[in-house]
N, C-alpha and C. Protein backbone atom coordinates (compact mmCIF):
# COMPACT_ATOMS: atom_id res chain seq x y z
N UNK A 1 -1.23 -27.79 31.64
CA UNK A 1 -2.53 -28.10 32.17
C UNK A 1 -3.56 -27.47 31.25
N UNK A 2 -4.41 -28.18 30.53
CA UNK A 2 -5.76 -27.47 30.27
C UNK A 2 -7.07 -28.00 30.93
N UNK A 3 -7.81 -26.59 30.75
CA UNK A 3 -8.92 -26.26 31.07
C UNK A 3 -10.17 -26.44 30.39
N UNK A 4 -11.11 -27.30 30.18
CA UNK A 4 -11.78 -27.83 29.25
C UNK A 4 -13.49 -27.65 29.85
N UNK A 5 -14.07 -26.99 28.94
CA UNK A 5 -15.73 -26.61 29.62
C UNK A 5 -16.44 -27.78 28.92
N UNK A 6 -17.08 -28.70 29.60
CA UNK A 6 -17.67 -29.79 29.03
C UNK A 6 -18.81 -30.02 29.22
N UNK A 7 -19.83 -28.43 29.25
CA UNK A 7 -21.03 -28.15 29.64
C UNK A 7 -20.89 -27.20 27.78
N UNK A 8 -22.13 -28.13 27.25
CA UNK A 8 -22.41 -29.51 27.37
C UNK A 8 -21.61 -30.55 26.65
N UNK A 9 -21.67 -31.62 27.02
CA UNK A 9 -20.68 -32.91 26.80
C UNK A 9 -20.13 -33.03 25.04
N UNK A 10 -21.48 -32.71 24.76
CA UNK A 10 -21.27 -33.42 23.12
C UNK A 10 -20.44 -31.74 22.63
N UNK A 11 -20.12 -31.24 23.14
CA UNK A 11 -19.39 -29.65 22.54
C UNK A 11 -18.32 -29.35 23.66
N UNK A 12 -17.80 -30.30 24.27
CA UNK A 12 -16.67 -30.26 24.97
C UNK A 12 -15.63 -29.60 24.21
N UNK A 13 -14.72 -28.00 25.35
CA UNK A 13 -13.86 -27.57 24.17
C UNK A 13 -12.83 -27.17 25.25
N UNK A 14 -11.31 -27.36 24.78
CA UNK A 14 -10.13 -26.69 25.58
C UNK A 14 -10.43 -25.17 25.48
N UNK A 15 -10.70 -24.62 26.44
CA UNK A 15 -10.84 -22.48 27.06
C UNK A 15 -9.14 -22.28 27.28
N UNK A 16 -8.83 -22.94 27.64
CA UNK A 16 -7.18 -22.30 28.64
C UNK A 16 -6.39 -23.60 28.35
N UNK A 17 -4.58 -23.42 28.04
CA UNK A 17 -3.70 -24.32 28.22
C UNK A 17 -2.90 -22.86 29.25
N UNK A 18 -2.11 -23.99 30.07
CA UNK A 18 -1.11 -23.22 30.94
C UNK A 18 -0.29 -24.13 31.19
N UNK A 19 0.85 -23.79 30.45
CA UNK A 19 2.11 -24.36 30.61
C UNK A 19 2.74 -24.60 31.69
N UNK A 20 2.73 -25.43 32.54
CA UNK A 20 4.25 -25.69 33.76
C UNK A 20 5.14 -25.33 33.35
N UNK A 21 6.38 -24.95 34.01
CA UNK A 21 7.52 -25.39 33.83
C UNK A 21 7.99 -26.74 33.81
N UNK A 22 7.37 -27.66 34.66
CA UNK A 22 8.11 -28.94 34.89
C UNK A 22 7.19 -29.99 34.08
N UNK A 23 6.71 -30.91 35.04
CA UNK A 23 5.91 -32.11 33.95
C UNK A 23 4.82 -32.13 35.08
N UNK A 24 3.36 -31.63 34.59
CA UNK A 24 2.36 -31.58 35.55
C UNK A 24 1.84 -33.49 36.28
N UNK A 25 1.90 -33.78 37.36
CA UNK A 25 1.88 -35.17 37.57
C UNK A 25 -0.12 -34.96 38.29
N UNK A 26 -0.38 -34.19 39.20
CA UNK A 26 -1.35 -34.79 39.88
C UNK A 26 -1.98 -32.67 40.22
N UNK A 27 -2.95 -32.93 40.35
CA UNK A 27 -3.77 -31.13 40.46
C UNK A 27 -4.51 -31.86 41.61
N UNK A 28 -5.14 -30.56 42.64
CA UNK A 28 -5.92 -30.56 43.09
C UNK A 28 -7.10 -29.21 42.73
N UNK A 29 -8.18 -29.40 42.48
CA UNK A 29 -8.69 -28.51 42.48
C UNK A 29 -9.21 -27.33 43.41
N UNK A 30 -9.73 -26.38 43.84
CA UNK A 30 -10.63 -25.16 44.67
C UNK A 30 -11.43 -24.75 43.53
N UNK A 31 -12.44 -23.49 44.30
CA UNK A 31 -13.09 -23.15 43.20
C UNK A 31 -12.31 -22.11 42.54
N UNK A 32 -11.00 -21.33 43.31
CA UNK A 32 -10.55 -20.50 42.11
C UNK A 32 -9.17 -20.85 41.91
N UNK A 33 -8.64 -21.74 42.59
CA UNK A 33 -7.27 -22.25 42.32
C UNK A 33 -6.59 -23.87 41.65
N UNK A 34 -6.13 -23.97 41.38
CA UNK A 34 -5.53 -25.58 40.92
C UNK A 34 -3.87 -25.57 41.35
N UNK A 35 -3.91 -26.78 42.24
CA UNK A 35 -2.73 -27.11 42.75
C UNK A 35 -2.11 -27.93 41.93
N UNK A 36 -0.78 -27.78 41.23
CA UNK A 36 -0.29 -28.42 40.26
C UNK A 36 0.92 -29.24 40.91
N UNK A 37 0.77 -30.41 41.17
CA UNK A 37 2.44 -31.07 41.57
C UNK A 37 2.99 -31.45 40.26
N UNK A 38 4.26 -30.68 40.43
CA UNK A 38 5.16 -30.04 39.01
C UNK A 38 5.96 -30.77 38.87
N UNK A 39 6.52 -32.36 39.18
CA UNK A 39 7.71 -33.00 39.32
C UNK A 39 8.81 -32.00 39.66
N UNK A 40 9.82 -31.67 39.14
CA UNK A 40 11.03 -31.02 39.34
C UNK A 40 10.71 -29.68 39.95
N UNK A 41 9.67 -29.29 38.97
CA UNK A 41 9.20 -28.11 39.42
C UNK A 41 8.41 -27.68 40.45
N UNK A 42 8.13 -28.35 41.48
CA UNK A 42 7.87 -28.46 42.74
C UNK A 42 6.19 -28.17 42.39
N UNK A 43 5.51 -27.00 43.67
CA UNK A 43 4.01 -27.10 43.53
C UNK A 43 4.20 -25.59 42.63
N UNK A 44 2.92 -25.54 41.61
CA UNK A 44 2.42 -24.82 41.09
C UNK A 44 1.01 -24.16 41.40
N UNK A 45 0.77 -22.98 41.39
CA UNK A 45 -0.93 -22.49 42.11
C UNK A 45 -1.07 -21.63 40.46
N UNK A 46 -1.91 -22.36 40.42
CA UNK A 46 -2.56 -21.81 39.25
C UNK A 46 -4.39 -20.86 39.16
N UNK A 47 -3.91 -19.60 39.15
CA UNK A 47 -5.63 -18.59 39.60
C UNK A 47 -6.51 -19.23 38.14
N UNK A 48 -7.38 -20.30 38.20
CA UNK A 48 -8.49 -20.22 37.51
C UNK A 48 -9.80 -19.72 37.11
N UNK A 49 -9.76 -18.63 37.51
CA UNK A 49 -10.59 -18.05 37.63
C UNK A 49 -10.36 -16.40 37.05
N UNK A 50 -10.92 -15.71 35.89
CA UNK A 50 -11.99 -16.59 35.58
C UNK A 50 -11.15 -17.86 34.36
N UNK A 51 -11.89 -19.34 33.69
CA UNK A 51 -11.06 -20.10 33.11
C UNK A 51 -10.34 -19.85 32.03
N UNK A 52 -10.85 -18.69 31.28
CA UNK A 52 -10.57 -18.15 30.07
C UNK A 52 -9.12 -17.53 30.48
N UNK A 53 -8.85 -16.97 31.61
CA UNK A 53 -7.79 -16.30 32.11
C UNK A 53 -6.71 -16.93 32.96
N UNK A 54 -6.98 -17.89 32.84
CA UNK A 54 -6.16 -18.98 33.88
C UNK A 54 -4.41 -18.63 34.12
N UNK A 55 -3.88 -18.62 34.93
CA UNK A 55 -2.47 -18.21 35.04
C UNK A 55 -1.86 -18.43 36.58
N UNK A 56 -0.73 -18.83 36.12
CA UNK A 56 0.48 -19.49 37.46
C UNK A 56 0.27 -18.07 38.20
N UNK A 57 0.11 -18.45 39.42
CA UNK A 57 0.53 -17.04 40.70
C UNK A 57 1.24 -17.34 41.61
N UNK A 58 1.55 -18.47 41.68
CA UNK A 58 2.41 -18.62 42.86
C UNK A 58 3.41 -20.17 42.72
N UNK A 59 4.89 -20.35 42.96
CA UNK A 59 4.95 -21.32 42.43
C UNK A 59 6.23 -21.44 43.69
N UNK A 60 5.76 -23.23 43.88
CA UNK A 60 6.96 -23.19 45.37
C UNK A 60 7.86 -24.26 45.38
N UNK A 61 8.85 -24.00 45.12
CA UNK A 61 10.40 -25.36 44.80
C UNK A 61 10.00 -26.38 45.79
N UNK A 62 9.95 -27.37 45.60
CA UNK A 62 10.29 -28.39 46.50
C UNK A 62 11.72 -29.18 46.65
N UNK A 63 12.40 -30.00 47.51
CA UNK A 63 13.68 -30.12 47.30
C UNK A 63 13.80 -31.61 46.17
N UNK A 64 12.57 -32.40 46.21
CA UNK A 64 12.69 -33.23 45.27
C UNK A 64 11.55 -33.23 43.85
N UNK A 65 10.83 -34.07 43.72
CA UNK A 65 10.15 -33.89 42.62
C UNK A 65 8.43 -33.68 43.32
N UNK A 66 7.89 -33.57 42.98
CA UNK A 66 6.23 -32.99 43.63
C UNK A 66 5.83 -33.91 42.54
N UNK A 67 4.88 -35.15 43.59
CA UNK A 67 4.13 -36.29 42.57
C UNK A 67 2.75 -35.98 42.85
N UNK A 68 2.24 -35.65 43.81
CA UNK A 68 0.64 -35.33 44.20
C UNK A 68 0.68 -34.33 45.49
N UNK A 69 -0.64 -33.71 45.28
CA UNK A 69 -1.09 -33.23 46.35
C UNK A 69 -2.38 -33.26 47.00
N UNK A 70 -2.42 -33.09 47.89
CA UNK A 70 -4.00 -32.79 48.77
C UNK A 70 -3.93 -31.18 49.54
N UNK A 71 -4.81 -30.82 49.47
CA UNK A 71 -5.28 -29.68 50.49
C UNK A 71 -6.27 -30.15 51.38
N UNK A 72 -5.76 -29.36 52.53
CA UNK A 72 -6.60 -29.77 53.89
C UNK A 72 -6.40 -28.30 54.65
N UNK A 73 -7.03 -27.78 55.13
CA UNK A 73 -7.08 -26.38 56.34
C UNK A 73 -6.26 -25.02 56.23
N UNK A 74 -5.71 -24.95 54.87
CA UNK A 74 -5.15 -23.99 54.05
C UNK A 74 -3.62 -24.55 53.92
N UNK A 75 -3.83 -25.85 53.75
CA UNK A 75 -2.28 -26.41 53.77
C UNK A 75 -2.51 -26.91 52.18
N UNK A 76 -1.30 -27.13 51.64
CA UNK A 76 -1.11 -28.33 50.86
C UNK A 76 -0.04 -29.23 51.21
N UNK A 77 -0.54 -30.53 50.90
CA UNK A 77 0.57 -31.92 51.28
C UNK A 77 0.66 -32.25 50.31
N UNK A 78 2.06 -31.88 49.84
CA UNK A 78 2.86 -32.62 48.46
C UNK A 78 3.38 -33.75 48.42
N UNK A 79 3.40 -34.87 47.91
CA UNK A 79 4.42 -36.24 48.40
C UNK A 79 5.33 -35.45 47.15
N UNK A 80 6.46 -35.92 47.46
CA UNK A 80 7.70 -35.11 47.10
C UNK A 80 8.86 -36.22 47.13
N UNK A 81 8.53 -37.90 46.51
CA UNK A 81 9.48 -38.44 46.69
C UNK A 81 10.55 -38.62 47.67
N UNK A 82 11.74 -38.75 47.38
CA UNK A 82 12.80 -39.26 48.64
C UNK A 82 12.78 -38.23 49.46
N UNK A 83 11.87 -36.37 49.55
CA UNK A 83 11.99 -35.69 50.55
C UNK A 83 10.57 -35.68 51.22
N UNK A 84 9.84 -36.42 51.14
CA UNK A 84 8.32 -37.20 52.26
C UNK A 84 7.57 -36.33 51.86
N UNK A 85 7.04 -35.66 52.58
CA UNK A 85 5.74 -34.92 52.31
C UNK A 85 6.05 -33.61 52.62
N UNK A 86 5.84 -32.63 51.96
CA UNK A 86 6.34 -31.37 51.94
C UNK A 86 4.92 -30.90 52.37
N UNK A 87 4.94 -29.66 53.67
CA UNK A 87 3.42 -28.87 54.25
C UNK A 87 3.55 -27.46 53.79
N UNK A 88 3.09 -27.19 53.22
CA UNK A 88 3.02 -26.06 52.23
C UNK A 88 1.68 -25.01 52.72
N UNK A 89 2.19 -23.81 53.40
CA UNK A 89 1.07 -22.78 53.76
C UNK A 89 0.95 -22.26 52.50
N UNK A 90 -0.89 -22.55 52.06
CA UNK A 90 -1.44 -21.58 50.63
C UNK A 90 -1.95 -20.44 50.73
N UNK A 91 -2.50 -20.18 52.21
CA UNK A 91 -3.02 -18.97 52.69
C UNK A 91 -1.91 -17.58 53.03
N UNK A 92 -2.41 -16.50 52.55
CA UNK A 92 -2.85 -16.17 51.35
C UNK A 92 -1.70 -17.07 50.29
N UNK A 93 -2.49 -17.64 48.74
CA UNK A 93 -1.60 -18.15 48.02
C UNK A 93 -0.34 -17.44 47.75
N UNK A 94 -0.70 -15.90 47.19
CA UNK A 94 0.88 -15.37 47.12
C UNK A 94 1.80 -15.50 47.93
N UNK A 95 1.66 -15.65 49.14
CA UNK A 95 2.92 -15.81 50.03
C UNK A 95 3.28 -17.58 50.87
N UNK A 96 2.85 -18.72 49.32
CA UNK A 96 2.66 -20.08 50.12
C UNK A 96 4.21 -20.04 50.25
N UNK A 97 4.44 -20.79 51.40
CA UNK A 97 5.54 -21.43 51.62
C UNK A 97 5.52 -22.71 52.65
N UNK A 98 6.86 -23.57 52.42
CA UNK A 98 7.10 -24.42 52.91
C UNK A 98 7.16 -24.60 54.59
N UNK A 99 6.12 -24.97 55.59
CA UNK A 99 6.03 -24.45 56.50
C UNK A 99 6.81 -26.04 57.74
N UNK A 100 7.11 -27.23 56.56
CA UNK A 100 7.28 -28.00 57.47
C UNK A 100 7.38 -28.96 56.92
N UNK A 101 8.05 -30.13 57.00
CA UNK A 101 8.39 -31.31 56.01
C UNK A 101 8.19 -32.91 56.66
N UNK A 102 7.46 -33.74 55.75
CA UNK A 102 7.94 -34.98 56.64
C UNK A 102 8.43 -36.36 56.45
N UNK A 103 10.03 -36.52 56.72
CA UNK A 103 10.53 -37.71 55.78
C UNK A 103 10.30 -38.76 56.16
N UNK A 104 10.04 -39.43 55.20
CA UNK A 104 9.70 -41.39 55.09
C UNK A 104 10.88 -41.81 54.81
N UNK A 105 10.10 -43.12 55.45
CA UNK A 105 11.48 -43.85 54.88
C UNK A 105 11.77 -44.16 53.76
N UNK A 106 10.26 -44.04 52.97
CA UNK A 106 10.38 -45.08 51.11
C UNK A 106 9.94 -43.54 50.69
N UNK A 107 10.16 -43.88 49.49
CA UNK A 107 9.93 -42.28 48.45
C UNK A 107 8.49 -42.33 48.42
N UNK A 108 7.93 -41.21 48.66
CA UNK A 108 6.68 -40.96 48.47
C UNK A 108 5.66 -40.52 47.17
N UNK A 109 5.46 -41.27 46.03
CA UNK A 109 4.76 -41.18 44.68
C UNK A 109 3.45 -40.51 45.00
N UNK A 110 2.46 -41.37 45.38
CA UNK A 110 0.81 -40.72 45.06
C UNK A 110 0.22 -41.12 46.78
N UNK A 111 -0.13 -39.62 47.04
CA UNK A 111 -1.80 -40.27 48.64
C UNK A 111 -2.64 -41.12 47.63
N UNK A 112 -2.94 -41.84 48.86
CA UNK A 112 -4.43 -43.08 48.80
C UNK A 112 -4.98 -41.79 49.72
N UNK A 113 -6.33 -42.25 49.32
CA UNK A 113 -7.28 -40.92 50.49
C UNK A 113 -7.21 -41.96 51.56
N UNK A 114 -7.09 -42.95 51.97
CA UNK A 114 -6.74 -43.50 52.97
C UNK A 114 -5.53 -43.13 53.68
N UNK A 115 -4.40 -42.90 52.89
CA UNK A 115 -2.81 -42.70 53.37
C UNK A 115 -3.05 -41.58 53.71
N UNK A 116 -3.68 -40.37 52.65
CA UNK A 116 -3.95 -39.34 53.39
C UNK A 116 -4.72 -38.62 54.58
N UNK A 117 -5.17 -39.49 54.76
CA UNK A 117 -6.39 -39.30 56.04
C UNK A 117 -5.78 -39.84 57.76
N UNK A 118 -4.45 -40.63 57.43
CA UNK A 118 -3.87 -41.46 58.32
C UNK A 118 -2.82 -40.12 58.39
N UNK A 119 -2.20 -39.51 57.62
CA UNK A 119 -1.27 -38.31 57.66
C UNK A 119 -1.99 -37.42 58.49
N UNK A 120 -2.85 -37.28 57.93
CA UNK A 120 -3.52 -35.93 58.35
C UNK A 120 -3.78 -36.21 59.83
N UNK A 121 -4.66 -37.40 60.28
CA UNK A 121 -4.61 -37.75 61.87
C UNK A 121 -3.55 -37.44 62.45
N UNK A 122 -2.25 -37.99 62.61
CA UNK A 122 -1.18 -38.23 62.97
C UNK A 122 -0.83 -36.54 62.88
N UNK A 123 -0.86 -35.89 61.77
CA UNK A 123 -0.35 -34.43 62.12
C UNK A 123 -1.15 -33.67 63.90
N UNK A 124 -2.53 -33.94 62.84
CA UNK A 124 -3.81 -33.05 64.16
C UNK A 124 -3.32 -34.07 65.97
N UNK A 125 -2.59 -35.05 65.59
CA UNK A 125 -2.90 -35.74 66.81
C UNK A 125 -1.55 -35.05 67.50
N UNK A 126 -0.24 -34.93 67.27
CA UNK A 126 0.81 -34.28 67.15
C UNK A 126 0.86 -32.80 67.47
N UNK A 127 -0.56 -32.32 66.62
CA UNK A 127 -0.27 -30.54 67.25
C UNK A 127 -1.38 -30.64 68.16
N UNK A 128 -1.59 -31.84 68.82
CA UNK A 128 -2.63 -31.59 70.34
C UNK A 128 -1.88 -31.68 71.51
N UNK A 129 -0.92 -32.63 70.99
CA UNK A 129 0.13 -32.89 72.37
C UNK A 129 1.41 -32.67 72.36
């Protein structure tokens, strides 16, 4: 993953590379973290902050490959291929873990913010009743 300051445009320059272990597919950003779905290498939390210093702090296996993620309420939702959507507690990041899983029937590649917004209902609607 690099980190690129493009303030201003015409002097756009790479500050930070940070190596995965696996093959970086999809990030989400925060203001001091980047969620890395790692294929093999499951999710990656990367402290950006500050960018010059950028570095992996926390890194969490998934049982299949990690194609994207979203964060929502200190969670991350990994689609994780043939093992559905992996719920990942980030709070505090050092101690994320896998707090809950949910299998599909078809392998799960990339959220639509639509698909994800229909997940996310269906969870909140689930921990009401």
């Amino acid at each position: 993953m690099q980190i690129i300051d493009i303030d201003p445009p015409d002097s756009a320059s790479i500050i930070k590379t940070v190596d995965t272990p696996g093959s970086a597919l999809a990030v989400y950003l925060t203001a001091d973290y980047a969620y890395v779905a790692d294929n093999s290498s499951g999710l990656q939390i990367i402290d950006i902050t500050p960018p010059g210093s950028a570095a992996i702090v926390k890194d969490v296996n998934t049982p299949d490959g990690a194609y994207d993620v979203v964060l929502k309420d200190g969670f991350a939702f990994v689609a994780d291929r043939s093992s559905g959507i992996q719920i990942i507690d980030v709070e505090p990041v050092n101690s994320a873990y896998i707090v809950n899983q949910l299998i599909l029937q078809e392998a799960l590649l990339h959220f639509g913010y639509q698909a994800i917004s229909l997940i996310l209902l269906m969870i909140r609607w689930n921990a009401d009743h």
